[in-house]
Structure formats: C-alpha cells, structure tokens
PDB file of N, CA and C in Angstrom:
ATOM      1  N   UNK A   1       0.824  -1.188   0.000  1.00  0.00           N
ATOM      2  CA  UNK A   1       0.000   0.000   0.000  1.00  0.00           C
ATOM      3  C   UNK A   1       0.870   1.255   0.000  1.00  0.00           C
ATOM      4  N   UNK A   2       2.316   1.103   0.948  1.00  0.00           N
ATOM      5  CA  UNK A   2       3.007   2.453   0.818  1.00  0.00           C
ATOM      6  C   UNK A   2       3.282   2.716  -0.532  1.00  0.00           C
ATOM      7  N   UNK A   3       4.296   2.082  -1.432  1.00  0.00           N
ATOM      8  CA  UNK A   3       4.393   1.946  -2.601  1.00  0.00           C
ATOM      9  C   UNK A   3       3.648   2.521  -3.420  1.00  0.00           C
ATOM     10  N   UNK A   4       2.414   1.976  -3.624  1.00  0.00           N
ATOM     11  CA  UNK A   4       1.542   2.538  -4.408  1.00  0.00           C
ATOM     12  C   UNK A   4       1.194   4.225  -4.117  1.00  0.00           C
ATOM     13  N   UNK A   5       1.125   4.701  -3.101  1.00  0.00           N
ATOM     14  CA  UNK A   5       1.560   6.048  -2.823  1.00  0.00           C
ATOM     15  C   UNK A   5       2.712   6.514  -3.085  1.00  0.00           C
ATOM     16  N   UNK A   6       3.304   6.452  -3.031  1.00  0.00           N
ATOM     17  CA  UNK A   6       5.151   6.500  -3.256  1.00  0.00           C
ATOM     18  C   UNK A   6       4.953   6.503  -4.251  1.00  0.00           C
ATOM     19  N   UNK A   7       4.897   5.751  -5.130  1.00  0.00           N
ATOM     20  CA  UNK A   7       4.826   5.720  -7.162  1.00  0.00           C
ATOM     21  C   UNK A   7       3.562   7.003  -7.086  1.00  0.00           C
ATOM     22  N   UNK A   8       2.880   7.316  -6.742  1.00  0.00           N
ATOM     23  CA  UNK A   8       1.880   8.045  -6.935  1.00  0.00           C
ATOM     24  C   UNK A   8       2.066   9.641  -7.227  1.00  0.00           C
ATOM     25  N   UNK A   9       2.653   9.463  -6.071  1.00  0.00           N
ATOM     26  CA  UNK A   9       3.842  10.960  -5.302  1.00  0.00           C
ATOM     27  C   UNK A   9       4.561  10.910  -6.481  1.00  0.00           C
ATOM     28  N   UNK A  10       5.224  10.129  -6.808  1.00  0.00           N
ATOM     29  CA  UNK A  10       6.699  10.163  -7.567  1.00  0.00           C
ATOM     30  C   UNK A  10       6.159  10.517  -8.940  1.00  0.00           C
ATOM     31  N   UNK A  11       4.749   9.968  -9.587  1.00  0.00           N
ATOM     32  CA  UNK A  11       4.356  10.144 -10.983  1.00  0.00           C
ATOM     33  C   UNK A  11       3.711  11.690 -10.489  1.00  0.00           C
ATOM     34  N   UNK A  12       2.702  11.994  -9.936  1.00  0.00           N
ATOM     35  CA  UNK A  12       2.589  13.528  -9.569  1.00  0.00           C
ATOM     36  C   UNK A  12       3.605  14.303  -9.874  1.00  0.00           C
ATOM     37  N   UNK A  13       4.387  14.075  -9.076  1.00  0.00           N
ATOM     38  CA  UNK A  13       6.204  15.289  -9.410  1.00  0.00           C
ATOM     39  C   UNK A  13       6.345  15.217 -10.990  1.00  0.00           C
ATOM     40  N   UNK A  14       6.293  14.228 -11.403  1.00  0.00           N
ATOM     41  CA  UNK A  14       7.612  14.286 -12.771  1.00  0.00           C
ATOM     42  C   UNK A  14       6.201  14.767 -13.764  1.00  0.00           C
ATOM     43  N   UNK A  15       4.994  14.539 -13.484  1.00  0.00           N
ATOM     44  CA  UNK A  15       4.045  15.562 -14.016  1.00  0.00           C
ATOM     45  C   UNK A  15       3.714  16.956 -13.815  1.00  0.00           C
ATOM     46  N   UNK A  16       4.450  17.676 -13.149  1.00  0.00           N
ATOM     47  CA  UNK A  16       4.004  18.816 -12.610  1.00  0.00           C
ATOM     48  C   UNK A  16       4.892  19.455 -12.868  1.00  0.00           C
ATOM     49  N   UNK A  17       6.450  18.462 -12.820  1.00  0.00           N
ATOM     50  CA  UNK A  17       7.699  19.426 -12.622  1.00  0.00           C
ATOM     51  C   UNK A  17       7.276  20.557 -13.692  1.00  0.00           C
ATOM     52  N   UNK A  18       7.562  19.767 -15.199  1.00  0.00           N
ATOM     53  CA  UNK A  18       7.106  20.899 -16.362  1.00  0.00           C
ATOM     54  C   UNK A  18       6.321  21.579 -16.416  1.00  0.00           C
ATOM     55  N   UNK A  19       5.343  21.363 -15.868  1.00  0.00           N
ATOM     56  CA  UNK A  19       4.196  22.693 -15.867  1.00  0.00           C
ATOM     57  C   UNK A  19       4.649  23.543 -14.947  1.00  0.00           C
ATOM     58  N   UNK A  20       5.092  23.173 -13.798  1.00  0.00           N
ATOM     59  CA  UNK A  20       5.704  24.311 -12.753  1.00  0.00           C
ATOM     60  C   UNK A  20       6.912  25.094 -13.484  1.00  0.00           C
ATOM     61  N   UNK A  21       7.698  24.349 -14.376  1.00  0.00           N
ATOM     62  CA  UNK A  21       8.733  25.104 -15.083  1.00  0.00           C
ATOM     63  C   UNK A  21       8.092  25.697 -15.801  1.00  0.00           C
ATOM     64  N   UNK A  22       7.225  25.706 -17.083  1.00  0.00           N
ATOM     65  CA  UNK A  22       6.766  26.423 -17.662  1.00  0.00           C
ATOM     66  C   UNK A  22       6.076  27.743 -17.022  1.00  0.00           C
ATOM     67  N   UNK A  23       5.692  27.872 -15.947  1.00  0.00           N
ATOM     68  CA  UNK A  23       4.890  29.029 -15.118  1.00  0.00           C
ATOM     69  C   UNK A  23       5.781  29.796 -15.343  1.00  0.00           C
ATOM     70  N   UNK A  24       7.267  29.214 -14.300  1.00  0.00           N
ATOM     71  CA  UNK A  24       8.026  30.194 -13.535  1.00  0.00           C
ATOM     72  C   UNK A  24       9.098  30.511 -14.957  1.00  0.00           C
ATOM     73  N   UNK A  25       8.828  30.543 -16.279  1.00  0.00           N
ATOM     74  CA  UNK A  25       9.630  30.600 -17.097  1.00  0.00           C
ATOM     75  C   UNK A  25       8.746  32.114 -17.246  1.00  0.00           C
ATOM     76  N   UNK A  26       7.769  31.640 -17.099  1.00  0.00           N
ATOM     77  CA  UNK A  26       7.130  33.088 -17.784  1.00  0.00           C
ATOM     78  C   UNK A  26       7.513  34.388 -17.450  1.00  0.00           C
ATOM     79  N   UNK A  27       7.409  35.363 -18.062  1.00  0.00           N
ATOM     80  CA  UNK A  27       7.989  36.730 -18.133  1.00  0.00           C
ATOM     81  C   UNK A  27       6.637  37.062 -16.672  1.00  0.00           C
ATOM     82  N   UNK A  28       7.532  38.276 -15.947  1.00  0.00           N
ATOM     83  CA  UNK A  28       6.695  38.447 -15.210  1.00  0.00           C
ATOM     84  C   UNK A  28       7.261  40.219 -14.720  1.00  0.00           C
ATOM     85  N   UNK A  29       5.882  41.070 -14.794  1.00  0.00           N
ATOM     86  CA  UNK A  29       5.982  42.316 -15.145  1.00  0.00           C
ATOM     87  C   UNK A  29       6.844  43.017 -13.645  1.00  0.00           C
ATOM     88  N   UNK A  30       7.800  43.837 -14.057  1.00  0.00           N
ATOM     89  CA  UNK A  30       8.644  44.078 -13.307  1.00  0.00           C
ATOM     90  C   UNK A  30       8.057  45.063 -11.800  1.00  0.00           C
ATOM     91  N   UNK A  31       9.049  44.677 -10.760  1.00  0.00           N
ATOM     92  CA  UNK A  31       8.079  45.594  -9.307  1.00  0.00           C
ATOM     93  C   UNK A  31       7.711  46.404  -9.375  1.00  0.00           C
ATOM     94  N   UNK A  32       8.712  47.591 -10.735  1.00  0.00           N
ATOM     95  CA  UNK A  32       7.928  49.004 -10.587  1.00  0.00           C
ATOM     96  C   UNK A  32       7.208  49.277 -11.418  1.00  0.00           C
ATOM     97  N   UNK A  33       7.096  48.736 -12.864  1.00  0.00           N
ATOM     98  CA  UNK A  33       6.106  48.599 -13.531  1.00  0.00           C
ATOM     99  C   UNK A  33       4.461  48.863 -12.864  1.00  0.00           C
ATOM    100  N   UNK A  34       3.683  49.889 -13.522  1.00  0.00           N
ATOM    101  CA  UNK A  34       2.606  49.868 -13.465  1.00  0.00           C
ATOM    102  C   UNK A  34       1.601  49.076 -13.958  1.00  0.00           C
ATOM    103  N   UNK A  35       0.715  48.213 -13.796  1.00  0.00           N
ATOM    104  CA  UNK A  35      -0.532  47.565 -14.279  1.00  0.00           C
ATOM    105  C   UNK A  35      -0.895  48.807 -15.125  1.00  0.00           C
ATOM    106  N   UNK A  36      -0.781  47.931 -16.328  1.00  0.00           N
ATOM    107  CA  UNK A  36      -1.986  48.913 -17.549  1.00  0.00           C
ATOM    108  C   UNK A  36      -3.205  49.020 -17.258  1.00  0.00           C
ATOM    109  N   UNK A  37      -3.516  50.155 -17.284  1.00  0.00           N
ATOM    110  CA  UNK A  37      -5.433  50.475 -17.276  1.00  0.00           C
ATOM    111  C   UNK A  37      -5.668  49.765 -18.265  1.00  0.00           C
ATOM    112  N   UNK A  38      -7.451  50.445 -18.335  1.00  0.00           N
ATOM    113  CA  UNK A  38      -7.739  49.254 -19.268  1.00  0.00           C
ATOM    114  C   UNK A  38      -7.935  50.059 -20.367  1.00  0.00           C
ATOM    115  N   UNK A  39      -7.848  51.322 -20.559  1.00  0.00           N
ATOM    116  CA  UNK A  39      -7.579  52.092 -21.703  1.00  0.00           C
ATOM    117  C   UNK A  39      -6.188  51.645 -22.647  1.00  0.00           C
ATOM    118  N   UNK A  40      -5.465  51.035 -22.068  1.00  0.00           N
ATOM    119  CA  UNK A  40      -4.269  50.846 -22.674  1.00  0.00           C
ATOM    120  C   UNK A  40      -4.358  49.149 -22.977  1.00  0.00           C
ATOM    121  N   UNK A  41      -5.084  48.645 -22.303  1.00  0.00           N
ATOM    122  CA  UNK A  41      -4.758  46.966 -22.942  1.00  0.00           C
ATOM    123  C   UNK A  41      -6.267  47.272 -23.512  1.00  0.00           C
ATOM    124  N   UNK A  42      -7.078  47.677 -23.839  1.00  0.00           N
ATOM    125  CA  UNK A  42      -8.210  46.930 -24.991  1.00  0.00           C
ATOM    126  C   UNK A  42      -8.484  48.196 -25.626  1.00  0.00           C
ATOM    127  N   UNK A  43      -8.271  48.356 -27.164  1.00  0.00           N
ATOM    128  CA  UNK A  43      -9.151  49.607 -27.629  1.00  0.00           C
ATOM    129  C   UNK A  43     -10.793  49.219 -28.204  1.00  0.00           C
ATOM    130  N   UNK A  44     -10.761  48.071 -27.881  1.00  0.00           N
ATOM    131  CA  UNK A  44     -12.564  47.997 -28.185  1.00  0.00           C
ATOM    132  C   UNK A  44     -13.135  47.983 -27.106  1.00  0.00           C
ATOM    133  N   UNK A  45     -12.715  48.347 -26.130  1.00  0.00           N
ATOM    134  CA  UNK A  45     -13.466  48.264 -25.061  1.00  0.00           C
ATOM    135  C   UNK A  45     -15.117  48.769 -25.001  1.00  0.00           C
ATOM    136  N   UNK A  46     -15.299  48.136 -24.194  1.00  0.00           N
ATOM    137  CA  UNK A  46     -16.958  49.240 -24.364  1.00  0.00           C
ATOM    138  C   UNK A  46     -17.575  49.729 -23.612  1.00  0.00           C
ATOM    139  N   UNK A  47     -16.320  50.507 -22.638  1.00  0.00           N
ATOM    140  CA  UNK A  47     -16.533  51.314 -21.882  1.00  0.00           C
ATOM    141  C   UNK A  47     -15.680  52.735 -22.774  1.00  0.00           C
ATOM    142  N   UNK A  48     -16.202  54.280 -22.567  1.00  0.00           N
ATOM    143  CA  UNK A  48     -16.048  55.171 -23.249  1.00  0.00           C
ATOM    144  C   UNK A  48     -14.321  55.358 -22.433  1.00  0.00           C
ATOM    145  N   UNK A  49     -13.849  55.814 -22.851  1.00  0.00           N
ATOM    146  CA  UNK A  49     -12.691  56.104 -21.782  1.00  0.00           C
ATOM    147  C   UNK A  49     -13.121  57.564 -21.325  1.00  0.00           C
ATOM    148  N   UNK A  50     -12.286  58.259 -20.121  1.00  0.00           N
ATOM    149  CA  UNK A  50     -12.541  59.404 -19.545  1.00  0.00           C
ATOM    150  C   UNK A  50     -12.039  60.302 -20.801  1.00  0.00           C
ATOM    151  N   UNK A  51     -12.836  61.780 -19.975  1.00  0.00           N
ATOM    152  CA  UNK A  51     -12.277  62.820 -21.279  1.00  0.00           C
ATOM    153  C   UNK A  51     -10.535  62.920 -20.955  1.00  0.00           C
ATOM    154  N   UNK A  52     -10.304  63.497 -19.422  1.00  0.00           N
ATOM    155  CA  UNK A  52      -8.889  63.220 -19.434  1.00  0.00           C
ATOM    156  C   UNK A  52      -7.923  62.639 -20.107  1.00  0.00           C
ATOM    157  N   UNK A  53      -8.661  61.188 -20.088  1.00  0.00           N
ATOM    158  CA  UNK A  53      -7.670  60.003 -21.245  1.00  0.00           C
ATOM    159  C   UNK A  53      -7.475  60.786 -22.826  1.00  0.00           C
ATOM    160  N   UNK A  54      -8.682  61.229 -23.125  1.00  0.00           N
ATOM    161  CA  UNK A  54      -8.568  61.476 -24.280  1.00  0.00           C
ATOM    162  C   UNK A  54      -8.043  62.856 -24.641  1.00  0.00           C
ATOM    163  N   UNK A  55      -7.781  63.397 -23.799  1.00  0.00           N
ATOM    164  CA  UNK A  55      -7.268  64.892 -23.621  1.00  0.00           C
ATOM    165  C   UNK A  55      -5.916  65.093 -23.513  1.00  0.00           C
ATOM    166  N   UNK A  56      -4.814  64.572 -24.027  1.00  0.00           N
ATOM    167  CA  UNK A  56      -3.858  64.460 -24.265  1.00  0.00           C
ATOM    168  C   UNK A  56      -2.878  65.408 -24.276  1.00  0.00           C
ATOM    169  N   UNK A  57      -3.230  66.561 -25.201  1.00  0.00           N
ATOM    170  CA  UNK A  57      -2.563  67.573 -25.015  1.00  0.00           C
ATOM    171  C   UNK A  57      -3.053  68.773 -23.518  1.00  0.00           C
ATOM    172  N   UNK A  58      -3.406  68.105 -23.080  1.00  0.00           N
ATOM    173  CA  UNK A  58      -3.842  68.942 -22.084  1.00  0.00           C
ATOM    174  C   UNK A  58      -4.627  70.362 -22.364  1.00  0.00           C
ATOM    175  N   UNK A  59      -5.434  70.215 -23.725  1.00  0.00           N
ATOM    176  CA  UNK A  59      -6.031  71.623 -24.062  1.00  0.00           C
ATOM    177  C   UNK A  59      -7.343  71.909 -23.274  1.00  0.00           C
ATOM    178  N   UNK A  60      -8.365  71.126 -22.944  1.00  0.00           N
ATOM    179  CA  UNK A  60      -9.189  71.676 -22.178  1.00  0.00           C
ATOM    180  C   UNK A  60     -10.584  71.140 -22.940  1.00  0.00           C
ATOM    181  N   UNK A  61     -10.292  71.076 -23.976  1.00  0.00           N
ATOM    182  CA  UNK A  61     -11.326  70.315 -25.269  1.00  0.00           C
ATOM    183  C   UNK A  61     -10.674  69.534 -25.945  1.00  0.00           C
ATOM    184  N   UNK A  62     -11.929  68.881 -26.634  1.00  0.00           N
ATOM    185  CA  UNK A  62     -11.858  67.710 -27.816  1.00  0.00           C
ATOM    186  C   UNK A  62     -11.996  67.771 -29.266  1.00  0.00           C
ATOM    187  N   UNK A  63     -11.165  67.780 -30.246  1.00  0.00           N
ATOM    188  CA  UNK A  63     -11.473  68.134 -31.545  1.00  0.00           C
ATOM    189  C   UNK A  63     -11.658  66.325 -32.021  1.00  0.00           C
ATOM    190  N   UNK A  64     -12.710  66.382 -33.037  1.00  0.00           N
ATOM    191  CA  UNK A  64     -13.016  65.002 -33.418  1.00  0.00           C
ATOM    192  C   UNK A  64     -11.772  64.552 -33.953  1.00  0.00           C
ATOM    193  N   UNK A  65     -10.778  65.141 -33.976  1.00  0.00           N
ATOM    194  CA  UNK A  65      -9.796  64.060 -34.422  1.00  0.00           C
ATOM    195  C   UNK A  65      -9.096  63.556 -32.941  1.00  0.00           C
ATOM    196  N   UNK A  66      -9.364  64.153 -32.137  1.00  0.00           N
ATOM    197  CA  UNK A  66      -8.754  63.898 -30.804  1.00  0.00           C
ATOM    198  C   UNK A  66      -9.780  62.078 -30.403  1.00  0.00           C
ATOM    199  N   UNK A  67     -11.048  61.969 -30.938  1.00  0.00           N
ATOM    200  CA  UNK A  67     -11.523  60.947 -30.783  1.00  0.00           C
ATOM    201  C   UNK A  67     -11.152  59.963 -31.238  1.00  0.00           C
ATOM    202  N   UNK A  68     -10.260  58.983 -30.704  1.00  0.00           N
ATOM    203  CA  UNK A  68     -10.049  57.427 -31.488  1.00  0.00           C
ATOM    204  C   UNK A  68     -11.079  57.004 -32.229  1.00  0.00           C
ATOM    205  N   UNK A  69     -10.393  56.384 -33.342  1.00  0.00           N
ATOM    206  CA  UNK A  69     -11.636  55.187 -34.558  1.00  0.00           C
ATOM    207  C   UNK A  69     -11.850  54.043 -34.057  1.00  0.00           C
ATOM    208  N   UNK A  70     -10.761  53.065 -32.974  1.00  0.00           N
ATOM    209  CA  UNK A  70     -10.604  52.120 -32.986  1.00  0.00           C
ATOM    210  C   UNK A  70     -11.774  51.730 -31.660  1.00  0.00           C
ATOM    211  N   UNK A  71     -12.176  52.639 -30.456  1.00  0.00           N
ATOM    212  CA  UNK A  71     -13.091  52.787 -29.601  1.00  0.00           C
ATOM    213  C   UNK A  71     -14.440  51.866 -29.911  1.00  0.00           C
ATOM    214  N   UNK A  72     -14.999  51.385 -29.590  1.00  0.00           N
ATOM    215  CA  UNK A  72     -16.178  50.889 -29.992  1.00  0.00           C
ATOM    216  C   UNK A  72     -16.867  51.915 -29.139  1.00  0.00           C
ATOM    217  N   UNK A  73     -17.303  52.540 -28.416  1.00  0.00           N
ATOM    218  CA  UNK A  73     -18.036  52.994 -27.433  1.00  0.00           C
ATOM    219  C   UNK A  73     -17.774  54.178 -27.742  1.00  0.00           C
ATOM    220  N   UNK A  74     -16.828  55.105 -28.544  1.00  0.00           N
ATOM    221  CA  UNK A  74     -17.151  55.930 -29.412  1.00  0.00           C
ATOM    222  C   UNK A  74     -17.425  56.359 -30.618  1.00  0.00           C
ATOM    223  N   UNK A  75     -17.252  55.405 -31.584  1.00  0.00           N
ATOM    224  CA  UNK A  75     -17.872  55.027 -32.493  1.00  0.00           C
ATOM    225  C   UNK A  75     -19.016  56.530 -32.921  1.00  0.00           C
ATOM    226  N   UNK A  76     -20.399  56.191 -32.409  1.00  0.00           N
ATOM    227  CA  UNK A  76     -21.186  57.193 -32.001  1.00  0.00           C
ATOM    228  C   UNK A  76     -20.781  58.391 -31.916  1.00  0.00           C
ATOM    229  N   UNK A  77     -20.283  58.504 -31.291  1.00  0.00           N
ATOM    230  CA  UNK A  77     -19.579  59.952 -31.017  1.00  0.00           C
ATOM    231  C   UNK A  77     -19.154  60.753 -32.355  1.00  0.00           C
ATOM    232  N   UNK A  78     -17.429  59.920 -33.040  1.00  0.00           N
ATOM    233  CA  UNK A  78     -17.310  60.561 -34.071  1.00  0.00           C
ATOM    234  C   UNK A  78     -18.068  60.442 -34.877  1.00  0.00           C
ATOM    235  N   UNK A  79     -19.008  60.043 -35.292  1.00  0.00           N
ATOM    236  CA  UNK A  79     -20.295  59.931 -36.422  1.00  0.00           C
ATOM    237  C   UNK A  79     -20.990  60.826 -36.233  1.00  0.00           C
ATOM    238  N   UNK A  80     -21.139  61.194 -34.951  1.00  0.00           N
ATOM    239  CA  UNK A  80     -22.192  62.587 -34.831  1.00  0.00           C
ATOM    240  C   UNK A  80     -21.663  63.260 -33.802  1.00  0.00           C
ATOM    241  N   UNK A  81     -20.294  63.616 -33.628  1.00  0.00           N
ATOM    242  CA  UNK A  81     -19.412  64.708 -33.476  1.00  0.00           C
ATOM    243  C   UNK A  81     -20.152  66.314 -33.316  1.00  0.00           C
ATOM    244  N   UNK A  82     -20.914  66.694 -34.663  1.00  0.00           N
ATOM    245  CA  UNK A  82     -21.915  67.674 -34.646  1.00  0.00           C
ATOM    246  C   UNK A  82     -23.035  67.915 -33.324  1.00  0.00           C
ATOM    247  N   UNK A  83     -23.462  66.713 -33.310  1.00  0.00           N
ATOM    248  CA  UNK A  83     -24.810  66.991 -32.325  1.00  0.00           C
ATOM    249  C   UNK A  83     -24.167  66.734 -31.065  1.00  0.00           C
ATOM    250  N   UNK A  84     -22.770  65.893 -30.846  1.00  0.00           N
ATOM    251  CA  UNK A  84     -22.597  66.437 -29.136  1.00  0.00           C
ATOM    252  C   UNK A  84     -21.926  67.768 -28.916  1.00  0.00           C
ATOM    253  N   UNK A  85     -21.761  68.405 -30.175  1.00  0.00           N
ATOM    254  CA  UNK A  85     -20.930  69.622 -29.837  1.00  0.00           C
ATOM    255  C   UNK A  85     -21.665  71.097 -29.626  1.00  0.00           C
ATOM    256  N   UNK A  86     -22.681  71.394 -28.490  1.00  0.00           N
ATOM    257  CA  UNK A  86     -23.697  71.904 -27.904  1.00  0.00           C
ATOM    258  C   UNK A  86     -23.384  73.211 -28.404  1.00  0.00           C
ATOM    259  N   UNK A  87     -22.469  73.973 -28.593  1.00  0.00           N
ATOM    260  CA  UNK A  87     -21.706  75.549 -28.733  1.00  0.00           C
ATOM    261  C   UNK A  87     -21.372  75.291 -29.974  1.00  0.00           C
ATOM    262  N   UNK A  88     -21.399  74.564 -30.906  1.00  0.00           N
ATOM    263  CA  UNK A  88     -21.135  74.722 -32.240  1.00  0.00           C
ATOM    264  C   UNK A  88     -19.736  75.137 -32.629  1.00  0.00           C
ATOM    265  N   UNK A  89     -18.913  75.018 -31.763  1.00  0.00           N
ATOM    266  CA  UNK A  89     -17.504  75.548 -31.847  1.00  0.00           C
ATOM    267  C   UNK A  89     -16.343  74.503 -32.267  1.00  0.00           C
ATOM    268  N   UNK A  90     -16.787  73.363 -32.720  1.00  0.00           N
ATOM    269  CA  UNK A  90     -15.695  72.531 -33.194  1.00  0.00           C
ATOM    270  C   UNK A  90     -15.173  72.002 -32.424  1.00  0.00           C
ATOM    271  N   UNK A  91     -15.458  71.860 -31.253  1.00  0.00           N
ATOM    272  CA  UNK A  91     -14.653  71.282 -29.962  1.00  0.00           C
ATOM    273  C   UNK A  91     -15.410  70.631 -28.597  1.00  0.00           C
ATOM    274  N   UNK A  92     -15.231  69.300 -28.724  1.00  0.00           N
ATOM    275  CA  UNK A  92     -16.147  69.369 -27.165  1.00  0.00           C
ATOM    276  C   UNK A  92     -15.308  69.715 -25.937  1.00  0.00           C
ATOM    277  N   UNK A  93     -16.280  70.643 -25.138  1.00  0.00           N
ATOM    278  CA  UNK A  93     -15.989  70.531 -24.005  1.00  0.00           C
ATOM    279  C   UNK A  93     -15.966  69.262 -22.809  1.00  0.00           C
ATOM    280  N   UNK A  94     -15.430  69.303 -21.901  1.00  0.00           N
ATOM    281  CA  UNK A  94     -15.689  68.446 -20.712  1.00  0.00           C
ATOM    282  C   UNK A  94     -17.101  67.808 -20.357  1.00  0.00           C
ATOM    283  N   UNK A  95     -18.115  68.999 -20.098  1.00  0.00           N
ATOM    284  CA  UNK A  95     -19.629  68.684 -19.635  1.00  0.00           C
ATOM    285  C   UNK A  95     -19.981  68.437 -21.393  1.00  0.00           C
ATOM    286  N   UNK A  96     -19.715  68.679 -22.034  1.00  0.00           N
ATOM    287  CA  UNK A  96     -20.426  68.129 -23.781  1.00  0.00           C
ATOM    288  C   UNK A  96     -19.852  67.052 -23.617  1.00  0.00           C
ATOM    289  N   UNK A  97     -18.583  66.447 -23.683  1.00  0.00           N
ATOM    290  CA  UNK A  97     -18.402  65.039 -23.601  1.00  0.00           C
ATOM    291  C   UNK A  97     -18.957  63.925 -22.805  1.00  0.00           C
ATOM    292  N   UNK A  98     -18.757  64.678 -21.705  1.00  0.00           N
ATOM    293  CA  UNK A  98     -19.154  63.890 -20.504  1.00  0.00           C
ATOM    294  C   UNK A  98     -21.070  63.812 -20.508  1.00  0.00           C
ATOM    295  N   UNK A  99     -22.111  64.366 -21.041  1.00  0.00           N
ATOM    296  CA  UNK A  99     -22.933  64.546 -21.311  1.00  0.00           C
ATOM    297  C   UNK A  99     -23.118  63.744 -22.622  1.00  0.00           C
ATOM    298  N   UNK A 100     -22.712  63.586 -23.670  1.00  0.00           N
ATOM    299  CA  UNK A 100     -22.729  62.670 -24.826  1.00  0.00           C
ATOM    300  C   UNK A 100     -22.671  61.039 -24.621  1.00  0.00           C
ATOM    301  N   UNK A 101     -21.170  61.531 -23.646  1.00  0.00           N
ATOM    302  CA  UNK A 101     -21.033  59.582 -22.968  1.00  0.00           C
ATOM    303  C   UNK A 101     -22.442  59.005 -22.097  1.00  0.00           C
ATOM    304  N   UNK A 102     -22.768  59.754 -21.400  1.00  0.00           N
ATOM    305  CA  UNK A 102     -23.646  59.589 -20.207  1.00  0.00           C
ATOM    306  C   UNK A 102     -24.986  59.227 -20.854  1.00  0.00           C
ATOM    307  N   UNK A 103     -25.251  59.404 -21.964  1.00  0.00           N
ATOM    308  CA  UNK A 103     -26.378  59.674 -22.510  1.00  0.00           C
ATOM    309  C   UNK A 103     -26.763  58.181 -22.973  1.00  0.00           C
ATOM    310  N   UNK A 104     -25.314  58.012 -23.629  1.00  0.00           N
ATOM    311  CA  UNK A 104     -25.443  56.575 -24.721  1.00  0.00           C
ATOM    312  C   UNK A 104     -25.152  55.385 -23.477  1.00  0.00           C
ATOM    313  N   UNK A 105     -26.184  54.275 -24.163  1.00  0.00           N
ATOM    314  CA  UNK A 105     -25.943  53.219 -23.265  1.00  0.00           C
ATOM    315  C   UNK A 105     -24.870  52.413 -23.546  1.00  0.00           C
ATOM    316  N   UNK A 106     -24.392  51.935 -22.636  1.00  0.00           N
ATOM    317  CA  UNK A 106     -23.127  51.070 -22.770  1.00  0.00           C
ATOM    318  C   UNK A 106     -23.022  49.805 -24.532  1.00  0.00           C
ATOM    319  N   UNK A 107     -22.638  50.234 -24.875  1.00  0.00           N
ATOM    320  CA  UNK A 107     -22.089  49.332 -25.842  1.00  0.00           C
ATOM    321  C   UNK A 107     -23.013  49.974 -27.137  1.00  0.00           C
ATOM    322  N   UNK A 108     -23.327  50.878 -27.264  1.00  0.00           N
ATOM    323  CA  UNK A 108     -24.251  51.778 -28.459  1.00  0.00           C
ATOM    324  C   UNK A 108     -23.347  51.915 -29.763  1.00  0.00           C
ATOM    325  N   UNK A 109     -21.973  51.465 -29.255  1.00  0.00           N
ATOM    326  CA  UNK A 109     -21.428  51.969 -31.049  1.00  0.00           C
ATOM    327  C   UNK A 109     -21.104  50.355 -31.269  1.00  0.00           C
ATOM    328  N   UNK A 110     -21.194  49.644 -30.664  1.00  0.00           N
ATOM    329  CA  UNK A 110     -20.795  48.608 -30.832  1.00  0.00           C
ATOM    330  C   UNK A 110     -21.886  47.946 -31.809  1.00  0.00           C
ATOM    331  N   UNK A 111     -21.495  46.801 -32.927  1.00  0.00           N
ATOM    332  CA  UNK A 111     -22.189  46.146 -33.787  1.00  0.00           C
ATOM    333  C   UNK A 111     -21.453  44.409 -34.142  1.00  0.00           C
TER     334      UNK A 111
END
C-alpha cells in the first residue's frame, strides 16, 4: 500500500515538474512597472474612456480628431461629433463630452 503512494507521489512530481517550469519561465511584469489600465490593454473596449484620457494635449477640449476610430463605445460619437458639440464651436468641451457619454448606453457603437 506504501508503494503505491510512493509511485503516486513520484508520478505527480515528474508531471508537474514541467508545468511548474513552464509558469516560472514566464515573463513576469517588473516591481515598478505599473498595471496597464484598461484604456491601454483593450481599444474595443466598451466602456467610453474618460475625457482626461482622451485629452492628451492637455487643451481643455476635444477636436473630433482627438476621438479614437478604434473605440467601440465611441464610435457614435465621431459619427455625430456635430450633435454632441452643444456651442457649435468645433470642440467638445468636458460637460459636452461627458454629457454625450452619459447619454449613450453602454455598448451603443458597438455592432
């Protein structure tokens, strides 16, 4: 009966060793490294990203080219760029963006 445990144990290990090597082979993101948001690992996401995110140059507004294509969740947006832009000035503001996003339900540009 020990035996048969013993071989048991012993076939367990020499099955595992490799998978345990393969884990600890893996690349693994360094201590100071930041975790990517999730703006940065998915651009289809289908959540809108913040205006901040998209505010890049730090101007204060949004010109439709400032809107990503690749967005699913804005999608909407640059297509009708016009009607969230409340002041007619070529630019959304903060409360126009943030008012455009808020409006559309989650996953609206998505198809």
């Amino acid at each position: 009966m020990q035996l048969r445990h013993v071989l048991a144990a012993g076939a367990i290990t020499l099955l595992a060793g490799p998978a345990l090597a393969l884990q600890a082979a893996q690349p693994q993101p360094h201590p100071n490294q930041a975790p990517m948001s999730a703006s940065t690992t998915s651009s289809t996401s289908g959540e809108a990203p913040s205006f901040d995110d998209l505010d890049k140059n730090h101007k204060g507004s949004l010109g439709r080219s400032d809107i990503p294509k690749d967005v699913d969740a804005l999608k909407q947006l640059r297509a009708h760029f016009g009607e969230a832009d409340a002041d007619h000035n070529g630019r959304l503001s903060p409360a126009e963006y943030n008012t455009y996003v808020a409006a559309k339900p989650p996953g609206a540009g998505q198809h």
